[in-house]
Protein backbone atom coordinates (compact mmCIF):
# COMPACT_ATOMS: atom_id res chain seq x y z
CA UNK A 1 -3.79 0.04 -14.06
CA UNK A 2 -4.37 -3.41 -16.27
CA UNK A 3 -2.61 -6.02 -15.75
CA UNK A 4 -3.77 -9.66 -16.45
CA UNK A 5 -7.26 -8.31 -15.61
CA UNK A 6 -7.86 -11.85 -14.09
CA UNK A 7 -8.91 -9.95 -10.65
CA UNK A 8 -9.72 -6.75 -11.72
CA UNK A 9 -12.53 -7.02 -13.82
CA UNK A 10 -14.45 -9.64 -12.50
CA UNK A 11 -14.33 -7.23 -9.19
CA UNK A 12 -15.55 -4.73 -11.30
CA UNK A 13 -18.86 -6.64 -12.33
CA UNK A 14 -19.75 -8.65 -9.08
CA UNK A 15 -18.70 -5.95 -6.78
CA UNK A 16 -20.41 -2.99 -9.05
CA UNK A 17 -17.09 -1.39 -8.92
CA UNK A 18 -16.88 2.02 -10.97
CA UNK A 19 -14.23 2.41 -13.52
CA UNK A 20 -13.50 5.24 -15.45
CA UNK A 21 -10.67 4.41 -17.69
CA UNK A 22 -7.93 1.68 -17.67
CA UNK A 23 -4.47 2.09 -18.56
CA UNK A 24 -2.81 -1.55 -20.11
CA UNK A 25 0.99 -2.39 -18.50
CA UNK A 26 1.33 -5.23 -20.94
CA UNK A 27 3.47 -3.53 -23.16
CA UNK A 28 6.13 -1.95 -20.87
CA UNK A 29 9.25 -3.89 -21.58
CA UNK A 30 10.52 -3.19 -18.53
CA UNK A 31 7.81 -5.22 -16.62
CA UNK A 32 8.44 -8.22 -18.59
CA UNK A 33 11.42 -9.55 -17.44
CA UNK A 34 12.97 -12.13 -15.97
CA UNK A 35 17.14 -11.83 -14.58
CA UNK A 36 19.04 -14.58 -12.86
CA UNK A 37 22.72 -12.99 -11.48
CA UNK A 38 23.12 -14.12 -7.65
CA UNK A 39 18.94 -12.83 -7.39
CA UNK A 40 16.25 -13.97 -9.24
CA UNK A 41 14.56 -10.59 -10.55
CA UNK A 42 11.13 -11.23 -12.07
CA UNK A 43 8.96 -8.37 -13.28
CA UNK A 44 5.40 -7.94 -12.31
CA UNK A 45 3.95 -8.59 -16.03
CA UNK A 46 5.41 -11.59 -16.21
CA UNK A 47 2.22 -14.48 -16.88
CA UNK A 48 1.58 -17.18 -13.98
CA UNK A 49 2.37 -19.17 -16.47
CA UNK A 50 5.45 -18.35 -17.80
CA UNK A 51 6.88 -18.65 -14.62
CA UNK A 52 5.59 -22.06 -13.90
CA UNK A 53 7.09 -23.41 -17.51
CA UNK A 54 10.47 -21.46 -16.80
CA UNK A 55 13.40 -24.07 -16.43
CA UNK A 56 15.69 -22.13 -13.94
CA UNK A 57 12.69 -21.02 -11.92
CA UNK A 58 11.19 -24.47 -11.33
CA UNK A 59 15.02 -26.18 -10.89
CA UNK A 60 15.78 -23.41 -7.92
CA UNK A 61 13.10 -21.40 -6.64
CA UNK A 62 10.70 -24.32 -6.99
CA UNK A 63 7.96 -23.17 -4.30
CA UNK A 64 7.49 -19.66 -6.62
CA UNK A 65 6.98 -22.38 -9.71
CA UNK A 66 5.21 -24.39 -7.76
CA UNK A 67 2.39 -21.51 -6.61
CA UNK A 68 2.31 -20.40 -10.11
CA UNK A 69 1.11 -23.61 -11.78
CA UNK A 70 -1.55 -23.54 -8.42
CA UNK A 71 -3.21 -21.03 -9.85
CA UNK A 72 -6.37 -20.90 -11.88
CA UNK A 73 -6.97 -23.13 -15.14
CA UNK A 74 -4.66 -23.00 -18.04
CA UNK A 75 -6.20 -20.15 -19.68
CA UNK A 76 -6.10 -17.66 -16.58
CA UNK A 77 -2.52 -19.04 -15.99
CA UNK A 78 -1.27 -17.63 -19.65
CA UNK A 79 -3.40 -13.98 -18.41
CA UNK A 80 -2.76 -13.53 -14.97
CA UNK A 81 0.34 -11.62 -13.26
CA UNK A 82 2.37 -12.27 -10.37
CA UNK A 83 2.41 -8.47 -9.90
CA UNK A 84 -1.44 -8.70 -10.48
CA UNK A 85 -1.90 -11.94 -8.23
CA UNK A 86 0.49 -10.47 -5.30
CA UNK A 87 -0.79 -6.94 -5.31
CA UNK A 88 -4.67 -8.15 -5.20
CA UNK A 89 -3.33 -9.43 -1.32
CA UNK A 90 -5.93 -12.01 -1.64
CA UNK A 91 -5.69 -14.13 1.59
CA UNK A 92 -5.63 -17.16 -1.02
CA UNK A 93 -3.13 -15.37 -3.05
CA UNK A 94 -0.47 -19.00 -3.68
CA UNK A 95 2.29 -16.60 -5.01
CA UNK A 96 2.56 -14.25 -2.00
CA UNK A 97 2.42 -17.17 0.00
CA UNK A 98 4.57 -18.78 -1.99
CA UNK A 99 7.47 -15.80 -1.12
CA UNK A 100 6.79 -15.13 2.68
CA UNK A 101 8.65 -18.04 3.92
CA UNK A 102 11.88 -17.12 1.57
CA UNK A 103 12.92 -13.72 2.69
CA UNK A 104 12.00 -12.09 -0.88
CA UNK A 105 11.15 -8.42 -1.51
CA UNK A 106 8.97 -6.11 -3.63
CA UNK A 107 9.93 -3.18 -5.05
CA UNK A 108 8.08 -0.41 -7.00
CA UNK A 109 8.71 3.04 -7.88
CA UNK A 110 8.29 6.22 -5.51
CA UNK A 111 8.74 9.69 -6.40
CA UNK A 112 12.31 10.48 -6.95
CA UNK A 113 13.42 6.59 -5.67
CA UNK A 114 12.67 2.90 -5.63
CA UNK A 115 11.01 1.84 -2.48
CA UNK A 116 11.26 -2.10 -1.39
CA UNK A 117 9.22 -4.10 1.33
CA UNK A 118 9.84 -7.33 2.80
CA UNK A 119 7.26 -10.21 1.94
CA UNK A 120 6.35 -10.47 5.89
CA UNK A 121 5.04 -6.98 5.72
CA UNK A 122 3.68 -6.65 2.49
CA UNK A 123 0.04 -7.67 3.07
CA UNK A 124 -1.73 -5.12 5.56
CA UNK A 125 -5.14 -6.23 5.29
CA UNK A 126 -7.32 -8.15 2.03
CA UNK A 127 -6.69 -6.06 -0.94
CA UNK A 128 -4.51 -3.45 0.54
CA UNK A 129 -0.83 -4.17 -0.11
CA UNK A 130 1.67 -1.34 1.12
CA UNK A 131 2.29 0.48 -1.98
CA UNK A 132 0.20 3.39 -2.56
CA UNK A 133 -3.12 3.71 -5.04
CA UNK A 134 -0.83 6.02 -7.54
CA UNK A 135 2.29 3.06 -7.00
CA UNK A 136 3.18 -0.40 -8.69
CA UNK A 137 4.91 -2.97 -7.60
CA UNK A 138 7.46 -3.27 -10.60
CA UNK A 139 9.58 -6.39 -10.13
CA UNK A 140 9.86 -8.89 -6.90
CA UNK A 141 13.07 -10.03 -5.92
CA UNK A 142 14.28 -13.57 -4.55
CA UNK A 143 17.69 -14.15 -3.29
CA UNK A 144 19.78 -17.19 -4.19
CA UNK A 145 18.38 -20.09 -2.81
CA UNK A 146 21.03 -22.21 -1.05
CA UNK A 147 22.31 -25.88 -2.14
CA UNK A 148 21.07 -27.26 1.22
CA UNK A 149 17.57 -25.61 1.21
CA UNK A 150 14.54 -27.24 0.13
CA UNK A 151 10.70 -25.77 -0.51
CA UNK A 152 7.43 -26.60 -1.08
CA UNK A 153 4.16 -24.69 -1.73
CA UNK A 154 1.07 -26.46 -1.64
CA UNK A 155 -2.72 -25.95 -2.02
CA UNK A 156 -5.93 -27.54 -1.11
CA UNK A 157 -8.86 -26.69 -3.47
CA UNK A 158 -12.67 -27.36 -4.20
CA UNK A 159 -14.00 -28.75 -7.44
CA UNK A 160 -13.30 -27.13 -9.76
CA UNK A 161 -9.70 -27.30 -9.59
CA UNK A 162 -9.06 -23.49 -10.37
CA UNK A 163 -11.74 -21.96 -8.06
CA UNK A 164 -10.05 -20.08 -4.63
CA UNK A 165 -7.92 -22.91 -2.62
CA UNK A 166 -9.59 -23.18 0.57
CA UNK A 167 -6.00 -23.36 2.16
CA UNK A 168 -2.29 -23.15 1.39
CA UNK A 169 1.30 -23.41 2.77
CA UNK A 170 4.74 -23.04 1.47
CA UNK A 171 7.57 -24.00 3.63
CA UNK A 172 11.38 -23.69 3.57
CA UNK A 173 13.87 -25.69 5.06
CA UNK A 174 17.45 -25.29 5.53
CA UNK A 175 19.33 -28.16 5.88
CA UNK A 176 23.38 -28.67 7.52
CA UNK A 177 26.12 -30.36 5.47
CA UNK A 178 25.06 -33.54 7.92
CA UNK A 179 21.41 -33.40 6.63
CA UNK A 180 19.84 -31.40 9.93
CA UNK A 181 17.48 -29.15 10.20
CA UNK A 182 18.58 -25.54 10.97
CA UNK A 183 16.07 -23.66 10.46
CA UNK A 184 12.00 -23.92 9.17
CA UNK A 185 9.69 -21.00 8.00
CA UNK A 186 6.25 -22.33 7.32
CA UNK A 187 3.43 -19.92 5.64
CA UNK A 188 0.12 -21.07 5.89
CA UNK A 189 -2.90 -19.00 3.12
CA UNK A 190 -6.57 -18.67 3.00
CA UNK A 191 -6.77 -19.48 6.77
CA UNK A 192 -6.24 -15.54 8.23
CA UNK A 193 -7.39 -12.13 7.12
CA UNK A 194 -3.35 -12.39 5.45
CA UNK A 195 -0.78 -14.83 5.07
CA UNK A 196 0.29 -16.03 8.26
CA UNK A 197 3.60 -18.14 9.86
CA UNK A 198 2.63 -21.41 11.53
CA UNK A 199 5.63 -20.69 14.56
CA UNK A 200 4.86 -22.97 16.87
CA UNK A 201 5.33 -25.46 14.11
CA UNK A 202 8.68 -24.35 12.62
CA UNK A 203 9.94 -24.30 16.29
CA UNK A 204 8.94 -27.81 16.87
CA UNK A 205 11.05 -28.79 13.51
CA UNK A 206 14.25 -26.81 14.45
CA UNK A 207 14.10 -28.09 17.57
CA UNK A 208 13.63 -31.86 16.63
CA UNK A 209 16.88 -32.02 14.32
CA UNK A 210 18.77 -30.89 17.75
CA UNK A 211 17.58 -34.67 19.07
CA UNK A 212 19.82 -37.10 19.19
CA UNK A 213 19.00 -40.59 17.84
């Protein structure tokens, strides 16, 4: 299955890998949208790029915006997926980095239902998320962000700018109405075989708003 193409077919020349036939998804309407009631619901067609340039996205679930314009140039930006980037489980992949420290989901269809997954479980291994080969992830969904949590996503890269980052993190922060700290998820990319949570780190944060002055 086609999506941006952005991964696939440059793995199919440098890694000599046989394909037979190749079935588009650009034109499924149902993979191209984008729904904002309570959950942000964005399907997996929908460009890098359009989610980098999308007002709502980048005023409330600014780490996902934030990974999106991370990735690649311009051009591969207006090709490439998030369903495409996610499901490739790169360890460098920005957007599923981007979504592990915000409780998100993935959902995709199954015979006869809709299966989901939590981001923390999602990628297995390099290039083996946890749908099956005859599966696609179909939309990703990201709960309301709340009016006292901030994020960030972040990446360090080589020159060129849109080669692989070297590393990544997204973090999010919840804050108390008196400005603490209650809580801290920190995901760190490109530094594991998969995504992984910096915990000692998040632990030292929580427990630092708990000092007094």
């Amino acid at each position: 299955m086609l999506a941006g193409g952005t991964d696939l077919l440059v793995q199919a020349h440098e890694r000599n890998r046989p394909i037979t036939a190749l079935v588009s998804l650009r034109r499924i309407p149902e993979l191209n949208t984008v729904a904002l009631n309570g959950i942000l619901s964005l399907g997996a067609m929908q460009t890098v790029g359009k989610v980098a340039a999308h007002a709502a996205i980048r005023q409330d679930y600014t780490a996902l915006a934030m990974g999106a314009g991370l990735i690649g140039s311009v051009q591969i930006q207006n090709m490439a997926t998030v369903g495409g980037n996610i499901c490739n489980a790169s360890p460098s992949a920005i957007q599923l980095l981007a979504c592990w420290p915000q409780g998100r989901t993935s959902s995709w269809p199954a015979p006869g239902a809709s299966a989901t997954c939590p981001w923390r479980l999602f990628s297995r291994a390099r290039g083996r998320p946890p749908c099956s080969r005859v599966s696609c992830s179909s939309a990703w969904n990201c709960p309301a962000p709340r009016r006292t949590a901030g994020h960030f996503t972040c990446a360090i890269h080589p020159a060129p700018a849109w080669d692989l980052a070297f590393a990544g993190v997204a973090a999010a922060v919840q804050l108390s109405e008196t400005g603490e700290i209650c809580s801290a998820r920190i995901a760190l990319g490109a530094v594991a075989p998969t995504p992984i949570r910096a915990l000692r780190a998040e632990e030292r944060l929580a427990a630092a708003s708990l000092m007094k002055p």
